[in-house]
PDB file of N, CA and C in Angstrom:
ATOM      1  N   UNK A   1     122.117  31.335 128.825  1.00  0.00           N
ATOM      2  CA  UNK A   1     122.423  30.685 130.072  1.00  0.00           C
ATOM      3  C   UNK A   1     121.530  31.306 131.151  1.00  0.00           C
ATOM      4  N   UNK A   2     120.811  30.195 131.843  1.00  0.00           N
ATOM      5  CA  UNK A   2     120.158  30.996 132.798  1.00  0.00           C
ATOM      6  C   UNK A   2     120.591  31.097 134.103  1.00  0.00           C
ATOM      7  N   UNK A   3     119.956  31.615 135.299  1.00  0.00           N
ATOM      8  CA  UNK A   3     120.743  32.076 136.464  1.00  0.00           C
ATOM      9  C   UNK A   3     121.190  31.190 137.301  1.00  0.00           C
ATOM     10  N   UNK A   4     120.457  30.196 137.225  1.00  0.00           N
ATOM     11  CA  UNK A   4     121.100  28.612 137.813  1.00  0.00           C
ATOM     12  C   UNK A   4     122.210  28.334 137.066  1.00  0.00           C
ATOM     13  N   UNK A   5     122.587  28.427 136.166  1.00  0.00           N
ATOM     14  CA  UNK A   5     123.578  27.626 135.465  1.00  0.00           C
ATOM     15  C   UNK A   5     124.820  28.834 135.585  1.00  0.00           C
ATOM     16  N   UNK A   6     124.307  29.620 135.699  1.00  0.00           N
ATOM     17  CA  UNK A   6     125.295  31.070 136.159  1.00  0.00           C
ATOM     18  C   UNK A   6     125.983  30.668 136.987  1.00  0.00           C
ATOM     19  N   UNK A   7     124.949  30.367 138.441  1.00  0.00           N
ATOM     20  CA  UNK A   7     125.739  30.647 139.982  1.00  0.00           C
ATOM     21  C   UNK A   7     126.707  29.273 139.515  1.00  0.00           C
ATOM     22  N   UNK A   8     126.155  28.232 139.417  1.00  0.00           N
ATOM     23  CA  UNK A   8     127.105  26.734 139.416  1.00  0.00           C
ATOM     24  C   UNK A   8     128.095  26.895 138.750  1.00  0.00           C
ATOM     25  N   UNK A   9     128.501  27.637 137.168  1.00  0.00           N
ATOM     26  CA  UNK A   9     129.228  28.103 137.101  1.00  0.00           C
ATOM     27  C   UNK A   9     130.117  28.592 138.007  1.00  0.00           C
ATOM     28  N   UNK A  10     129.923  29.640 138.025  1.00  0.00           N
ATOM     29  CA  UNK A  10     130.674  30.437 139.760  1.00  0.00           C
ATOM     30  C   UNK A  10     131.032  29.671 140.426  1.00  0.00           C
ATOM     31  N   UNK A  11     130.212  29.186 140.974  1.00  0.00           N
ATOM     32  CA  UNK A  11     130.564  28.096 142.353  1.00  0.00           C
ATOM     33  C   UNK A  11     132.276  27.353 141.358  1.00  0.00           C
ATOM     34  N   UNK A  12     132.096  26.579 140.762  1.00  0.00           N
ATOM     35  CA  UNK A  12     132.717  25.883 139.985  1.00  0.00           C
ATOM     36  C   UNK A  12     134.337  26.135 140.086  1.00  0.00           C
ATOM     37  N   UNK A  13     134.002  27.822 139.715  1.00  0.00           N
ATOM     38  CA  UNK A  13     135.698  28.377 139.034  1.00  0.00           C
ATOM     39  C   UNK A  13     135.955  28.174 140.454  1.00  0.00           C
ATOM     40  N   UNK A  14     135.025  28.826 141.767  1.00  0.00           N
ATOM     41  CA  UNK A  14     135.636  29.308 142.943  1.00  0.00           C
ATOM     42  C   UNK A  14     136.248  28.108 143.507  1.00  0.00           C
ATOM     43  N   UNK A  15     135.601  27.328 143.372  1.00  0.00           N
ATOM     44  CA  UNK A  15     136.112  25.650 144.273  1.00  0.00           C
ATOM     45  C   UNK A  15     137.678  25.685 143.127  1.00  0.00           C
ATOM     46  N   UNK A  16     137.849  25.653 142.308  1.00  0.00           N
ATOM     47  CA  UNK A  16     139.043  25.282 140.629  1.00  0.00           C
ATOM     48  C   UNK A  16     140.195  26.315 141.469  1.00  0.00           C
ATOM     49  N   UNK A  17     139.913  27.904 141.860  1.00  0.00           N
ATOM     50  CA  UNK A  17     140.469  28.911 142.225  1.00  0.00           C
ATOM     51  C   UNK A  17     141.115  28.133 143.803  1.00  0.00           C
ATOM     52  N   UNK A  18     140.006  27.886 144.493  1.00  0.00           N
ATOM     53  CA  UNK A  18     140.678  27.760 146.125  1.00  0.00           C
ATOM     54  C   UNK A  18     141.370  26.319 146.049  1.00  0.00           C
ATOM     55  N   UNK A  19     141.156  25.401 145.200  1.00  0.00           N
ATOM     56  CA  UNK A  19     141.991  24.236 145.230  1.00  0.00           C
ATOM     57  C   UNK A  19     143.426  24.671 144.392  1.00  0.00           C
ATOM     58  N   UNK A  20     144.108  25.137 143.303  1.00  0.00           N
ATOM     59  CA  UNK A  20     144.789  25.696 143.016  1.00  0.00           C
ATOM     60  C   UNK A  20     145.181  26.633 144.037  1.00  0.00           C
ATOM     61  N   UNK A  21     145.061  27.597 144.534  1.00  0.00           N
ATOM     62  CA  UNK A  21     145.856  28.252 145.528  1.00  0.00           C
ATOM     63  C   UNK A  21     146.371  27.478 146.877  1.00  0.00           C
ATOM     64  N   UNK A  22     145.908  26.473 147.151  1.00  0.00           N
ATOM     65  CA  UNK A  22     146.026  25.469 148.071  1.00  0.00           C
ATOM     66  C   UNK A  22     146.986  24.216 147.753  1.00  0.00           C
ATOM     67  N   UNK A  23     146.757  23.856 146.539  1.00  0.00           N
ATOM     68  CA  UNK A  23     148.230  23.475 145.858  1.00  0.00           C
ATOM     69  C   UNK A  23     149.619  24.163 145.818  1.00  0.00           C
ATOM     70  N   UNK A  24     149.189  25.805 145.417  1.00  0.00           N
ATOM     71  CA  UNK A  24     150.448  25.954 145.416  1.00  0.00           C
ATOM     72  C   UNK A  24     151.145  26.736 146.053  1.00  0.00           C
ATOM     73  N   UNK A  25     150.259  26.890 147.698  1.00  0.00           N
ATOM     74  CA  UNK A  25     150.873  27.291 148.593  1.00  0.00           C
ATOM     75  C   UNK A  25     151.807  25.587 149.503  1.00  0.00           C
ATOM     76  N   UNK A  26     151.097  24.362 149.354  1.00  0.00           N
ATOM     77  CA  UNK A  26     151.509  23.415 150.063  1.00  0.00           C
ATOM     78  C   UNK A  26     152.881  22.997 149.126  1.00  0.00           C
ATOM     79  N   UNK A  27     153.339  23.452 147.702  1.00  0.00           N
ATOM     80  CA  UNK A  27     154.336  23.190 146.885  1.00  0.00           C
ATOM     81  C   UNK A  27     155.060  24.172 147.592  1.00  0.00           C
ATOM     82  N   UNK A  28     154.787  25.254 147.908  1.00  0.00           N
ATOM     83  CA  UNK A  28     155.577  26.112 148.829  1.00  0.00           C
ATOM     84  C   UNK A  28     156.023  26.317 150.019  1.00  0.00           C
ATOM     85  N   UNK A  29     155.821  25.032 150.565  1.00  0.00           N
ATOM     86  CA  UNK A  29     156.022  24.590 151.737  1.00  0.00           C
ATOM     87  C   UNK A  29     154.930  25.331 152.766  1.00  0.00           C
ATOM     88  N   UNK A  30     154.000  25.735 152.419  1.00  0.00           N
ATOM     89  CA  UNK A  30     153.497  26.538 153.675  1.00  0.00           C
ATOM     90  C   UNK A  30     152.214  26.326 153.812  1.00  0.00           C
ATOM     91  N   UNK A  31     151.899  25.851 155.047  1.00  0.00           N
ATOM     92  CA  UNK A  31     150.405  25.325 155.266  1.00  0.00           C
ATOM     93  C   UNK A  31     149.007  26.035 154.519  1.00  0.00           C
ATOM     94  N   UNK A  32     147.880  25.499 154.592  1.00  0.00           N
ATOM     95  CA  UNK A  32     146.921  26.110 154.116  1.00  0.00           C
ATOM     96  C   UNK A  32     146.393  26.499 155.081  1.00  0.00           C
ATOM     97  N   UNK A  33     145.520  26.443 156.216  1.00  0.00           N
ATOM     98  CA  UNK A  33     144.909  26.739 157.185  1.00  0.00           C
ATOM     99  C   UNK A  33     143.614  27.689 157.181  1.00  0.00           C
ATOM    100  N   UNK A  34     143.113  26.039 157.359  1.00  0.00           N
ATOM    101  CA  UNK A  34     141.353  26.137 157.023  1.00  0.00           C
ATOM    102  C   UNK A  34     140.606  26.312 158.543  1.00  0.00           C
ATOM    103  N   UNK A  35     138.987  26.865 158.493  1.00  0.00           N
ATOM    104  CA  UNK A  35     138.825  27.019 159.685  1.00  0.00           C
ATOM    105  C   UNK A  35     138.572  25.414 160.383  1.00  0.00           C
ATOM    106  N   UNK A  36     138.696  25.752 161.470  1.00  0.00           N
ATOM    107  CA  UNK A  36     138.469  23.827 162.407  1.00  0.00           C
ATOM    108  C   UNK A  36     139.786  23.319 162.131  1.00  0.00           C
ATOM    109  N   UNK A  37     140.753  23.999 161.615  1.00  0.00           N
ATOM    110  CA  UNK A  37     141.765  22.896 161.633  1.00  0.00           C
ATOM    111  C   UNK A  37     143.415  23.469 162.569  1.00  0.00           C
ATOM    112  N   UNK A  38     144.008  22.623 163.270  1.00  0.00           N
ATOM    113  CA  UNK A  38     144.856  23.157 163.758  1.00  0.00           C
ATOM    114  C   UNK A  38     145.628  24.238 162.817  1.00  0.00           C
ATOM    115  N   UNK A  39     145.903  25.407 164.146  1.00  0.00           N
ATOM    116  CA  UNK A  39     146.659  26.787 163.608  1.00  0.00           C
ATOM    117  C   UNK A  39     147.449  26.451 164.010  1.00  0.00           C
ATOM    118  N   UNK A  40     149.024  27.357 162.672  1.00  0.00           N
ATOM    119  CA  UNK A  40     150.344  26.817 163.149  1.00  0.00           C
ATOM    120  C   UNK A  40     150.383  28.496 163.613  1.00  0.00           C
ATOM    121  N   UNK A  41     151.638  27.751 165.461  1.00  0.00           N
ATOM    122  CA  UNK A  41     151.978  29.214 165.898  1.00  0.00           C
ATOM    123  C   UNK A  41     153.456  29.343 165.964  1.00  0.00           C
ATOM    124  N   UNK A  42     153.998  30.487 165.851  1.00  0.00           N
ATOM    125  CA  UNK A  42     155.461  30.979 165.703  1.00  0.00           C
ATOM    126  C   UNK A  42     156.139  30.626 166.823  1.00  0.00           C
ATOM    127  N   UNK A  43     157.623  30.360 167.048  1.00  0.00           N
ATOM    128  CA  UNK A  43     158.109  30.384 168.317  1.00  0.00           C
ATOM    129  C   UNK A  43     159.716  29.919 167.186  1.00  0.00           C
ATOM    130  N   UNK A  44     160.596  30.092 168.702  1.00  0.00           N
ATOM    131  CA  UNK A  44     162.249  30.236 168.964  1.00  0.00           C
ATOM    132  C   UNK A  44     161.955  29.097 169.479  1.00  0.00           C
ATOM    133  N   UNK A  45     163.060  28.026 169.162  1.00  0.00           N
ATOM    134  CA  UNK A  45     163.947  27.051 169.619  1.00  0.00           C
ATOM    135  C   UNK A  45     164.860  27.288 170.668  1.00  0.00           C
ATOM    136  N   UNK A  46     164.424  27.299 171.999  1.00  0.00           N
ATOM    137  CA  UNK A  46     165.839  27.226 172.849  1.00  0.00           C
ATOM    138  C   UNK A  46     166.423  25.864 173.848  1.00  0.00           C
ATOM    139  N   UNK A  47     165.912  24.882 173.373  1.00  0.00           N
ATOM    140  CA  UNK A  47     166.379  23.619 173.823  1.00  0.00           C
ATOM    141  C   UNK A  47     165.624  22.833 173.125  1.00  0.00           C
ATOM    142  N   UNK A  48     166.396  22.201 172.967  1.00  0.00           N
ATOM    143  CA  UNK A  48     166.081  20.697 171.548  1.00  0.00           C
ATOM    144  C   UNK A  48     166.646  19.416 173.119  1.00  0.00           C
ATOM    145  N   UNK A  49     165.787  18.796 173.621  1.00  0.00           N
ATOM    146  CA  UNK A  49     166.307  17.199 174.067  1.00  0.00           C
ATOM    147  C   UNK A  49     166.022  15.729 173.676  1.00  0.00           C
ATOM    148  N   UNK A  50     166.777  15.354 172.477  1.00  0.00           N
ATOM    149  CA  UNK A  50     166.637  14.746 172.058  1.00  0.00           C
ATOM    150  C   UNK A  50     166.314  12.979 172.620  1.00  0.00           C
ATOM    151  N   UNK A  51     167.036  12.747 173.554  1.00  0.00           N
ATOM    152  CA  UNK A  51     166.785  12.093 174.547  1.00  0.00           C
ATOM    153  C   UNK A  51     165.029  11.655 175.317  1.00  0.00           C
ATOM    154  N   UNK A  52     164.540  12.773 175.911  1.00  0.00           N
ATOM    155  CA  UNK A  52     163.529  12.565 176.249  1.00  0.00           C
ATOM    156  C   UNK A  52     162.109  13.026 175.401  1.00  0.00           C
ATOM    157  N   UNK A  53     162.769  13.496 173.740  1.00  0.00           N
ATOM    158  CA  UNK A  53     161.616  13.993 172.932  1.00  0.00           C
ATOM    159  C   UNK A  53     161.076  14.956 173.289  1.00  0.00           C
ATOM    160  N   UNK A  54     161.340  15.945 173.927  1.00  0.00           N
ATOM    161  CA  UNK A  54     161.569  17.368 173.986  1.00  0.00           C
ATOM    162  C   UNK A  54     161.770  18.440 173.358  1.00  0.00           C
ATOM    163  N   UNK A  55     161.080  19.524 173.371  1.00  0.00           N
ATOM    164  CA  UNK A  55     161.571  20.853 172.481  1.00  0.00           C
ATOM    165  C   UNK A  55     160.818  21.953 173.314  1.00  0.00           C
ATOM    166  N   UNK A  56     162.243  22.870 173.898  1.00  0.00           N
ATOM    167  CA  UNK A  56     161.709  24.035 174.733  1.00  0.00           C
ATOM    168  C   UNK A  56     161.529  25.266 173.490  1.00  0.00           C
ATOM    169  N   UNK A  57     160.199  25.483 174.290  1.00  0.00           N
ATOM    170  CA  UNK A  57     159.980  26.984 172.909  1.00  0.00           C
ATOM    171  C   UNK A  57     159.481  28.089 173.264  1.00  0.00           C
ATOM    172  N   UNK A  58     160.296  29.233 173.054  1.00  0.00           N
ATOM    173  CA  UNK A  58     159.792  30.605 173.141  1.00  0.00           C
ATOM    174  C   UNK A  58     158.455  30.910 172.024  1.00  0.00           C
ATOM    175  N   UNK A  59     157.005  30.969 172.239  1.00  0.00           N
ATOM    176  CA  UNK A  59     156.160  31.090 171.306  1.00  0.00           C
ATOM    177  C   UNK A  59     155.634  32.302 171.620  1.00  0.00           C
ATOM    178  N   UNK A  60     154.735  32.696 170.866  1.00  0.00           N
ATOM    179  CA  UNK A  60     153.338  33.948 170.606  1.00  0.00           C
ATOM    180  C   UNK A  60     152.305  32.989 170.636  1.00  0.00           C
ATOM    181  N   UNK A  61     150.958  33.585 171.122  1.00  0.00           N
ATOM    182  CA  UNK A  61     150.349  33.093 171.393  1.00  0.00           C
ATOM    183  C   UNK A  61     149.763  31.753 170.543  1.00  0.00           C
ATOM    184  N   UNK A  62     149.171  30.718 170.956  1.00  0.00           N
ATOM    185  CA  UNK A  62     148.627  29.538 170.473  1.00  0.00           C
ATOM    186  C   UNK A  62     147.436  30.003 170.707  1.00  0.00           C
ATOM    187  N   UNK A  63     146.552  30.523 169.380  1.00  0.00           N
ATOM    188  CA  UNK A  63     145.144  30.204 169.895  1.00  0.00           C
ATOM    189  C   UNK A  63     144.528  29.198 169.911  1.00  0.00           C
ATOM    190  N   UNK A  64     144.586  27.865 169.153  1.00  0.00           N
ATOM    191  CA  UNK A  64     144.198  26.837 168.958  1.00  0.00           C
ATOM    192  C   UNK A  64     144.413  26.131 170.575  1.00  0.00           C
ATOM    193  N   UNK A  65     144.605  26.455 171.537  1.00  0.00           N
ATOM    194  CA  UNK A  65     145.334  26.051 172.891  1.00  0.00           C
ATOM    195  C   UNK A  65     144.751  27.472 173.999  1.00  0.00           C
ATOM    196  N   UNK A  66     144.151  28.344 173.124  1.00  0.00           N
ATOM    197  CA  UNK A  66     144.038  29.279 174.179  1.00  0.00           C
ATOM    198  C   UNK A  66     145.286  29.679 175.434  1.00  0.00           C
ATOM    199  N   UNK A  67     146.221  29.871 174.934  1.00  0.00           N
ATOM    200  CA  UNK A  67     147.367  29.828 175.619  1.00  0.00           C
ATOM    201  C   UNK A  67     148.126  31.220 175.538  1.00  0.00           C
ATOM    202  N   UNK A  68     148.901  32.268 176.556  1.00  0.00           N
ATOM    203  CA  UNK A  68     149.550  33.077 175.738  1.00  0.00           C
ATOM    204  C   UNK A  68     150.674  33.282 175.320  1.00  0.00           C
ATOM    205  N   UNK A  69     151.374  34.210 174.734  1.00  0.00           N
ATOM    206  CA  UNK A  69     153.042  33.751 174.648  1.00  0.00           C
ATOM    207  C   UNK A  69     153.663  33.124 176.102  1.00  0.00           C
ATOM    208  N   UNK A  70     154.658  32.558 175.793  1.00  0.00           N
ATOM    209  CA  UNK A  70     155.274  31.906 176.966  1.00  0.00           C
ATOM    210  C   UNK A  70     156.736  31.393 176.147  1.00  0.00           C
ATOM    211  N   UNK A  71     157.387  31.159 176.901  1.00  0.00           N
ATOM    212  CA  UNK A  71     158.566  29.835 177.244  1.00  0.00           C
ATOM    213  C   UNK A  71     158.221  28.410 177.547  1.00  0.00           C
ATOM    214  N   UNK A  72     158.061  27.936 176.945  1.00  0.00           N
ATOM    215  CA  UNK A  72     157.455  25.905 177.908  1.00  0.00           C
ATOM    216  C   UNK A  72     157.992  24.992 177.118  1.00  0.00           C
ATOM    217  N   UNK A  73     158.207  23.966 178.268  1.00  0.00           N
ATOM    218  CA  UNK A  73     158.511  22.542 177.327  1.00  0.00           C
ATOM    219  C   UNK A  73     157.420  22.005 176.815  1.00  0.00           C
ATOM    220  N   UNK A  74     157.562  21.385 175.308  1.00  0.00           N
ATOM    221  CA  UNK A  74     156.872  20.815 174.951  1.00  0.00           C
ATOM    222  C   UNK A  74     156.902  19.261 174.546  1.00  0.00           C
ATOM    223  N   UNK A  75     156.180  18.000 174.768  1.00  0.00           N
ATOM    224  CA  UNK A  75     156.804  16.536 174.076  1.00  0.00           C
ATOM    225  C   UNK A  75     156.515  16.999 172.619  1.00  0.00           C
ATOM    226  N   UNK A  76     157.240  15.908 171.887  1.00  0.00           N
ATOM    227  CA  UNK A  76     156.808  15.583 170.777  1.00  0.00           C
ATOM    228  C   UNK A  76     156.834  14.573 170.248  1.00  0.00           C
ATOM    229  N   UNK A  77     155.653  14.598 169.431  1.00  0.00           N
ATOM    230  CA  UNK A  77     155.209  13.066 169.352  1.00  0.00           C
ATOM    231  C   UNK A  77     155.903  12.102 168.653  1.00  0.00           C
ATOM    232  N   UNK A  78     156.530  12.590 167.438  1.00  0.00           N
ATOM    233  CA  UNK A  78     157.508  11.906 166.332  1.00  0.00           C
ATOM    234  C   UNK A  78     158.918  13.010 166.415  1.00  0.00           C
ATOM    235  N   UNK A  79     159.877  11.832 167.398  1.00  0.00           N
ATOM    236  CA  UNK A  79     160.951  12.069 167.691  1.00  0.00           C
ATOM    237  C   UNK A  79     162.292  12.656 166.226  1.00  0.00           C
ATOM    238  N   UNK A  80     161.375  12.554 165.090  1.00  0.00           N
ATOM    239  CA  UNK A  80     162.319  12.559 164.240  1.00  0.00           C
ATOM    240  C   UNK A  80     162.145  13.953 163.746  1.00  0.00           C
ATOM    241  N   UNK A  81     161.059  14.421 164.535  1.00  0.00           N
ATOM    242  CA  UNK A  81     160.799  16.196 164.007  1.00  0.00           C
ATOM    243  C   UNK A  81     162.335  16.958 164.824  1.00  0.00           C
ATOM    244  N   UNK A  82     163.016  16.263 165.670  1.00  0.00           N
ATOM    245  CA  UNK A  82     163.665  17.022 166.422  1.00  0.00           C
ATOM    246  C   UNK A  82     165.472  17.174 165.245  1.00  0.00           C
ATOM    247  N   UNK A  83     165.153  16.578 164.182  1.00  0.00           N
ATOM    248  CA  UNK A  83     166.347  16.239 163.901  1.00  0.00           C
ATOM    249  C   UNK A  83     166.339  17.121 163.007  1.00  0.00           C
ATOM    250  N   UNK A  84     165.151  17.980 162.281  1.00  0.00           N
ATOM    251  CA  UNK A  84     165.081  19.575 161.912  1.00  0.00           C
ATOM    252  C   UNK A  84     165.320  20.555 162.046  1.00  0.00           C
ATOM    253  N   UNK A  85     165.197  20.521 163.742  1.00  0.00           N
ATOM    254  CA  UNK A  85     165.534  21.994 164.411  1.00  0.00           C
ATOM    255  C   UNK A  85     166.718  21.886 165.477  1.00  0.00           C
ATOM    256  N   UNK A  86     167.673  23.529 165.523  1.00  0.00           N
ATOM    257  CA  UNK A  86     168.259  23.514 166.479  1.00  0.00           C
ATOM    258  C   UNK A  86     168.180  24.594 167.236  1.00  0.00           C
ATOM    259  N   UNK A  87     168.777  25.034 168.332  1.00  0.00           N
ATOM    260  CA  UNK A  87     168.797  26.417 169.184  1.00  0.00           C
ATOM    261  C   UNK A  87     168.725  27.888 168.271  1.00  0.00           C
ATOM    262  N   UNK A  88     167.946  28.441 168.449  1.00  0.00           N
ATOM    263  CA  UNK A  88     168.053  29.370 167.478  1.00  0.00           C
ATOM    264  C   UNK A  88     166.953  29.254 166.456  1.00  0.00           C
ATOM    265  N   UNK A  89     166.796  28.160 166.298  1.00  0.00           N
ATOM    266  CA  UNK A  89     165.524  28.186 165.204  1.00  0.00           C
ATOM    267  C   UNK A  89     164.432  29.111 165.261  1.00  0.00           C
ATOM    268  N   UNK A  90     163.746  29.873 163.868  1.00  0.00           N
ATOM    269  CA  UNK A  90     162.893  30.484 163.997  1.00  0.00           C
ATOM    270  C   UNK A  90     161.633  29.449 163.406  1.00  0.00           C
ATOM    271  N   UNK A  91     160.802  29.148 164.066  1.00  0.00           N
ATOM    272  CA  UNK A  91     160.114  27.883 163.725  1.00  0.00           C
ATOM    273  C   UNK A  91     158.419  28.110 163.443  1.00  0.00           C
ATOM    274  N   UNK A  92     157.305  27.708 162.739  1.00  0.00           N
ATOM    275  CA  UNK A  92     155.968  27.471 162.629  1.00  0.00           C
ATOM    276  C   UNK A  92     155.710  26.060 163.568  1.00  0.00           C
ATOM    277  N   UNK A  93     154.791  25.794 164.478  1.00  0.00           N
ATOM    278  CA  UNK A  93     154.232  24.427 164.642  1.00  0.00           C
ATOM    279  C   UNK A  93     152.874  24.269 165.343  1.00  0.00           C
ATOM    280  N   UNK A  94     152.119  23.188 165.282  1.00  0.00           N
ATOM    281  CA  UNK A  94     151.087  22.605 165.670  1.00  0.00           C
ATOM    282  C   UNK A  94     151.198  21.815 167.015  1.00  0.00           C
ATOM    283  N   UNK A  95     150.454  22.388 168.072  1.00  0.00           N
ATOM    284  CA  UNK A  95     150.691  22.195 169.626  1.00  0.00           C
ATOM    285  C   UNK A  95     148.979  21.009 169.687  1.00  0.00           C
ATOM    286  N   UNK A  96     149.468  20.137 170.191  1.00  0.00           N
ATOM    287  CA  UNK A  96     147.563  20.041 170.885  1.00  0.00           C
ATOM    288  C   UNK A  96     148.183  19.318 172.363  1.00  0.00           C
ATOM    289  N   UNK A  97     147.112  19.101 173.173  1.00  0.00           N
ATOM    290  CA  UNK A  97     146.593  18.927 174.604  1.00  0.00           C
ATOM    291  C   UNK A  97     146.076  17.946 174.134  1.00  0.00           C
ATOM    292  N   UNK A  98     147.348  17.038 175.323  1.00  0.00           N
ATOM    293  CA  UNK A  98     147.023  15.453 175.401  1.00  0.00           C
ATOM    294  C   UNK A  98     146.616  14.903 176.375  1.00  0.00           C
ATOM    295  N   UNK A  99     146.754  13.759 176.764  1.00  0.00           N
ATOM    296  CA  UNK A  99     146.393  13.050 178.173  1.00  0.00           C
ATOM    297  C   UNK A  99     147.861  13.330 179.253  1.00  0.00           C
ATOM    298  N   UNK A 100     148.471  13.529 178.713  1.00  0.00           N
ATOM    299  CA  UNK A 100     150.163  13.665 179.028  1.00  0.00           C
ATOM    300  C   UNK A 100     150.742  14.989 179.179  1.00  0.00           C
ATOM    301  N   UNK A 101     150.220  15.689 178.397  1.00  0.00           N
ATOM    302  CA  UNK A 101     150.604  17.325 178.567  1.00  0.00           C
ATOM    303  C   UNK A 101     150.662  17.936 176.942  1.00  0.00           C
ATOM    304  N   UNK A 102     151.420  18.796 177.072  1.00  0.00           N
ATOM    305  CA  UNK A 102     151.523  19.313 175.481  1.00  0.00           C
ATOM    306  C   UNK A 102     152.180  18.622 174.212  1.00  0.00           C
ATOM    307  N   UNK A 103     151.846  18.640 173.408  1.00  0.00           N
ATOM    308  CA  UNK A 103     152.491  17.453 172.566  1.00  0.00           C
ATOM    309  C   UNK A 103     152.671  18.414 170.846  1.00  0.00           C
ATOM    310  N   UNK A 104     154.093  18.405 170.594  1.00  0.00           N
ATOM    311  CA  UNK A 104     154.421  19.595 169.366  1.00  0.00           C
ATOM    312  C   UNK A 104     153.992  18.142 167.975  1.00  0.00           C
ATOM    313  N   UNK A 105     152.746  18.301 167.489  1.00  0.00           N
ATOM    314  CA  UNK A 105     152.435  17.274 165.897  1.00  0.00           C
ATOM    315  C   UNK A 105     153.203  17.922 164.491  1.00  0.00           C
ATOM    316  N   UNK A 106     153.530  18.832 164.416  1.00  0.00           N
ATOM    317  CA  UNK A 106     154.016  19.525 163.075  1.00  0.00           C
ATOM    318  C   UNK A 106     155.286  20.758 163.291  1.00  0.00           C
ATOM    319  N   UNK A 107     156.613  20.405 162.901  1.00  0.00           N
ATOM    320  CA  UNK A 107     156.880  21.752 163.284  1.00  0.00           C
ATOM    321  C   UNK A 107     157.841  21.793 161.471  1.00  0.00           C
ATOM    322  N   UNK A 108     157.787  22.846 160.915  1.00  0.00           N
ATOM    323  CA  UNK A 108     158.566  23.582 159.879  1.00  0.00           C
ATOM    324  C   UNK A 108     159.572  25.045 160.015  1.00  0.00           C
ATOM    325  N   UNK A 109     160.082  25.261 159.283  1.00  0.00           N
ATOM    326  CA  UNK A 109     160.981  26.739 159.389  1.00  0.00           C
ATOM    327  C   UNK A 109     160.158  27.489 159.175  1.00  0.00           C
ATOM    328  N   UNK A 110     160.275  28.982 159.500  1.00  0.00           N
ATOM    329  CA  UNK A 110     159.432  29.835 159.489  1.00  0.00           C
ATOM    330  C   UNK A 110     159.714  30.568 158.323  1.00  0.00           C
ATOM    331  N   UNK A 111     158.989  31.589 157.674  1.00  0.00           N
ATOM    332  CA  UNK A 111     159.400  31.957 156.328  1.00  0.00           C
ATOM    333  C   UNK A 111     159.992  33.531 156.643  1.00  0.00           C
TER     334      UNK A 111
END
């Protein structure tokens, strides 16, 4: 085997290796988080308003938002994420900056 057929090899297992670990972290409920792609950040649940699609959150910093820890309301975009969480929750989620203000796209339990 020569050294071309070596590296492609390699290359090969490594792509076989990082798709398998990426499977079976997402079977595990827990994001993969690749670079360029939204980072999920930690935060407390202390008001859920279901009403106006709302969720107040104690977080650590958002770098994906350049933001630092805080308290803030946040919208969210799919009203049915709210029917997951309650006061108290220790939570993971995905924040982005809209035309409208902050907008929560992903939120899960924290592990």
């Amino acid at each position: 085997m020569n050294i071309l057929q070596r590296n492609i090899l390699a290359v090969a297992c490594l792509a076989t290796l990082a798709a398998s670990t990426g499977a079976q972290q997402a079977a595990a409920g827990r994001s993969l988080e690749l670079p360029g792609s939204a980072a999920m950040a930690d935060g407390e649940v202390r008001k859920v308003d279901k009403g106006a699609k709302k969720l107040t959150i104690k977080h650590g910093e958002i770098k994906s938002l350049d933001m630092p820890p805080m308290t803030m309301v946040f919208q969210v975009r799919d009203g049915a994420l709210l029917d997951a969480v309650k006061v108290g929750d220790r939570i993971r989620f995905v924040a982005e900056k809209t035309a409208t203000g902050y907008t929560v796209t992903v939120v899960q339990p924290a592990p």
